[in-house]
N, C-alpha and C. Protein backbone atom coordinates (compact mmCIF):
# COMPACT_ATOMS: atom_id res chain seq x y z
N UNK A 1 96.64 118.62 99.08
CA UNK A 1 96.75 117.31 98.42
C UNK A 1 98.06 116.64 98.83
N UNK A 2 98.37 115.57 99.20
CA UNK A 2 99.52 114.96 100.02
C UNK A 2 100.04 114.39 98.85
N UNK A 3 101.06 114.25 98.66
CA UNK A 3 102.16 113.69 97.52
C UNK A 3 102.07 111.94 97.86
N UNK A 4 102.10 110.87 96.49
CA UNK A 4 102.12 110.04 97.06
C UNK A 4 103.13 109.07 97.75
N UNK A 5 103.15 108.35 98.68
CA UNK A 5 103.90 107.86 99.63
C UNK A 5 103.43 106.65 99.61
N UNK A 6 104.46 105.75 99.82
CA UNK A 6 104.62 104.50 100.92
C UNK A 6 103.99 104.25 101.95
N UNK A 7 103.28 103.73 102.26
CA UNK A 7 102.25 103.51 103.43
C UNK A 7 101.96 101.87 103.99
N UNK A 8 102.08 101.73 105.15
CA UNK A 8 101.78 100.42 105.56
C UNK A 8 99.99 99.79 105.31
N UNK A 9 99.82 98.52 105.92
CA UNK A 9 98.85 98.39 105.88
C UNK A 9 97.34 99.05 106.14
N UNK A 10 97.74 100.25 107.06
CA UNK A 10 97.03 101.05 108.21
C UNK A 10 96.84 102.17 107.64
N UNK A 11 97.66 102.31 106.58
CA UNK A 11 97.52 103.65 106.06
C UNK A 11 98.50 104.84 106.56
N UNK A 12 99.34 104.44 107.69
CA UNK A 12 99.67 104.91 108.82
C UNK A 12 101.33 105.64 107.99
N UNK A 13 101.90 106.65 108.17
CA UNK A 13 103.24 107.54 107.44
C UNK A 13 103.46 108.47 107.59
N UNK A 14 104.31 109.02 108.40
CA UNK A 14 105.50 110.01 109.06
C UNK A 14 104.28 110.34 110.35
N UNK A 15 103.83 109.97 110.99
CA UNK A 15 102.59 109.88 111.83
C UNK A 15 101.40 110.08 111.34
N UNK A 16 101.05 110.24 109.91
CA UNK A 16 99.95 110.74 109.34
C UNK A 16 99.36 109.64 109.01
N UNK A 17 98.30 109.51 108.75
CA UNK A 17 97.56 108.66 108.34
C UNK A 17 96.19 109.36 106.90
N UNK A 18 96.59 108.30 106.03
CA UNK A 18 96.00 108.50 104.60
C UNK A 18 94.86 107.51 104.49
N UNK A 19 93.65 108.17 103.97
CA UNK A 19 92.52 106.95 103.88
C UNK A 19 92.26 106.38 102.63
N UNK A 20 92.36 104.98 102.45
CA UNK A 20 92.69 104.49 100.73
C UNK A 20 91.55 104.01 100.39
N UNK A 21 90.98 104.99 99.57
CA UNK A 21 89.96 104.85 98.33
C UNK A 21 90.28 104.59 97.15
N UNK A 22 90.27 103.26 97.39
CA UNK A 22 90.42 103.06 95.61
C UNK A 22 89.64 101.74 95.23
């Protein structure tokens, strides 16, 4: 489970990328 973070439009953070379901 990834802690939550700051994320640009892209989803895109520390090279990772998070997919936003909400």
């Amino acid at each position: 489970v990834p802690k939550l973070a700051i994320c640009d439009e892209n989803g895109a953070i520390e090279g990772k990328f998070f997919l936003k379901e909400m």
